[in-house]
C-alpha atoms as a PDB file:
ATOM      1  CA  UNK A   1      -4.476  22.312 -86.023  1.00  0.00           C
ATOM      2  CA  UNK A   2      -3.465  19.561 -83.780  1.00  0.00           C
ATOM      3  CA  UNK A   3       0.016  19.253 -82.292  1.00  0.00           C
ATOM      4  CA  UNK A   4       2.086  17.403 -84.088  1.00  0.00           C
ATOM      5  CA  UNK A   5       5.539  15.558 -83.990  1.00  0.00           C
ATOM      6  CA  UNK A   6       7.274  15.078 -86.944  1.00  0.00           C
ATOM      7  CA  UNK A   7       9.465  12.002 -86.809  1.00  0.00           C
ATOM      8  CA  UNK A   8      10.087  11.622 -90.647  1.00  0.00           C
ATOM      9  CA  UNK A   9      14.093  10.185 -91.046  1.00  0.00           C
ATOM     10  CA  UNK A  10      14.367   9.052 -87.972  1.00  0.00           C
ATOM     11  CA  UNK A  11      14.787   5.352 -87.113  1.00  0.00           C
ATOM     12  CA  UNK A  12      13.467   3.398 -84.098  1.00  0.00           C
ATOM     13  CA  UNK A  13      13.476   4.367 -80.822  1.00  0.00           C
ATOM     14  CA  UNK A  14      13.654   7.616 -81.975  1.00  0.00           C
ATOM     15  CA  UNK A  15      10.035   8.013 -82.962  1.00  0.00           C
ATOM     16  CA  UNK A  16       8.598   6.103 -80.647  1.00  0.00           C
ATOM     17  CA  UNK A  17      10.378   8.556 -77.263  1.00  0.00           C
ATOM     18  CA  UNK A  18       9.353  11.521 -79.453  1.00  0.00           C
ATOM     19  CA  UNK A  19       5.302  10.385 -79.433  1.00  0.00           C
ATOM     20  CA  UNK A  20       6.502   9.050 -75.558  1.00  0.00           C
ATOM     21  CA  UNK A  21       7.632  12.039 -74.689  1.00  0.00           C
ATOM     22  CA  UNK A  22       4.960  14.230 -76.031  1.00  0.00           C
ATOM     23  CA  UNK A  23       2.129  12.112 -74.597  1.00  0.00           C
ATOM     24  CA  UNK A  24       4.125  12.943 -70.826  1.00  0.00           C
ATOM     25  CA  UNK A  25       3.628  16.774 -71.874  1.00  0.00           C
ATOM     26  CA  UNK A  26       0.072  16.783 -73.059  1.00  0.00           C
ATOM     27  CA  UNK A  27      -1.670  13.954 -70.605  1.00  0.00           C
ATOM     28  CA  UNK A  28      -4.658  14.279 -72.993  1.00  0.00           C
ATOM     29  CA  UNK A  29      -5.849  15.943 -75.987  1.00  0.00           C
ATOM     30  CA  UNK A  30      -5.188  15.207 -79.233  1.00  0.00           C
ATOM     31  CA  UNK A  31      -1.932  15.506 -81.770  1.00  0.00           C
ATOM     32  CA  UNK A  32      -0.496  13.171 -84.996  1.00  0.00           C
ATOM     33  CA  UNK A  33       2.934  11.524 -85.162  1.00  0.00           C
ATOM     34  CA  UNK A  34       4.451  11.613 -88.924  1.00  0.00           C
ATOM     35  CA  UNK A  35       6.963   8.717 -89.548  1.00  0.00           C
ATOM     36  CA  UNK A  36       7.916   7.153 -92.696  1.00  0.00           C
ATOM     37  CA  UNK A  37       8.600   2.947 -92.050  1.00  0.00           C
ATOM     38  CA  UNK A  38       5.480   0.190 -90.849  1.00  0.00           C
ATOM     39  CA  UNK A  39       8.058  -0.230 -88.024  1.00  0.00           C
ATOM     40  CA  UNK A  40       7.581   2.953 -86.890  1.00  0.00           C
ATOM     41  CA  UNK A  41       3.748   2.751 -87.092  1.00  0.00           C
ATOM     42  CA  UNK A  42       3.177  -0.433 -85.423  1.00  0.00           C
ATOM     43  CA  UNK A  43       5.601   0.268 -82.733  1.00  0.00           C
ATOM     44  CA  UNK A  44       3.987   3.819 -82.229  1.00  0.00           C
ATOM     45  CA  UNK A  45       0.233   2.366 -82.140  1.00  0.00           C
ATOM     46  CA  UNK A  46       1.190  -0.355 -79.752  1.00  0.00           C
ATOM     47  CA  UNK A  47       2.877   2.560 -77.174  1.00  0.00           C
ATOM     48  CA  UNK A  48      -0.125   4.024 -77.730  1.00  0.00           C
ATOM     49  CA  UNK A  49      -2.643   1.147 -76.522  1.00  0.00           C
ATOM     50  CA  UNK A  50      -0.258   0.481 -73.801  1.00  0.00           C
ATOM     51  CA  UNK A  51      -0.413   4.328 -72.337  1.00  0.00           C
ATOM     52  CA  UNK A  52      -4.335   4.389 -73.060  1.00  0.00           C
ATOM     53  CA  UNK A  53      -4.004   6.896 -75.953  1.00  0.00           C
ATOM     54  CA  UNK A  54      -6.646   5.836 -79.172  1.00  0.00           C
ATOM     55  CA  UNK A  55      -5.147   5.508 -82.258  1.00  0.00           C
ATOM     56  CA  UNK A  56      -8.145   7.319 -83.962  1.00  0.00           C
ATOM     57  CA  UNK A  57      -6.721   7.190 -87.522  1.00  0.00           C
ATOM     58  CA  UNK A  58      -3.060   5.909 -89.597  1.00  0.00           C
ATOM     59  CA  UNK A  59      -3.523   6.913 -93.154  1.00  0.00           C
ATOM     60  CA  UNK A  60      -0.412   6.844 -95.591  1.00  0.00           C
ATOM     61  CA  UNK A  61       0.376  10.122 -96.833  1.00  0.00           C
ATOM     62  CA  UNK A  62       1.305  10.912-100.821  1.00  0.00           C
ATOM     63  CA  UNK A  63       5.537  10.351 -99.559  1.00  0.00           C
ATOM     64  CA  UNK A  64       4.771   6.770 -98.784  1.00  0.00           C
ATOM     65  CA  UNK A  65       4.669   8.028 -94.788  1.00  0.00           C
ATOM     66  CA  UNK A  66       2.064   7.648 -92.351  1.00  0.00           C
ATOM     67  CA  UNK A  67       0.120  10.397 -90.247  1.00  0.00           C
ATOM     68  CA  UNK A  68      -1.256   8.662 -86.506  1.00  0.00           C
ATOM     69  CA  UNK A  69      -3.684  10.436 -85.083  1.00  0.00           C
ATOM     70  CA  UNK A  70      -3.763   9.969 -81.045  1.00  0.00           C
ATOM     71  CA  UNK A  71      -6.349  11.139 -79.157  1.00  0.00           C
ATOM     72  CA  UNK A  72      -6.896  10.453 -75.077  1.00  0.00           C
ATOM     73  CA  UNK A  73      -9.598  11.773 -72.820  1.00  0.00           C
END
């Protein structure tokens, strides 16, 4: 199972220097962020692009959240 942060509840920044902050730790590898507003999302797979992480997938979950899957080589 791939690391994961859970950032469900919380409202922007918040999410986005949880997936920041976890991308620091790992350098590379894969793990999924779970939020629960399109804010959230975009604003997550634009850090993303910008710290040359691939948003390999965003799919909305049954809660009306999204999983993002980041992966980086």
């Amino acid at each position: 199972m791939a690391e994961q942060v859970d950032a469900r509840g919380l409202s922007c920044p918040q999410p986005v220097i949880m997936t920041h902050n976890k991308m620091k730790e790992l350098k590379k590898g894969i793990f999924e962020v779970m939020v629960d507003t399109d804010t959230s999302r975009e604003n997550i797979s634009r850090l993303a692009r910008n710290e040359g992480w691939e948003v390999v997938e965003s799919k909305k979950t049954q809660d009306s959240g999204y999983i993002i899957t980041l992966k980086k080589e």
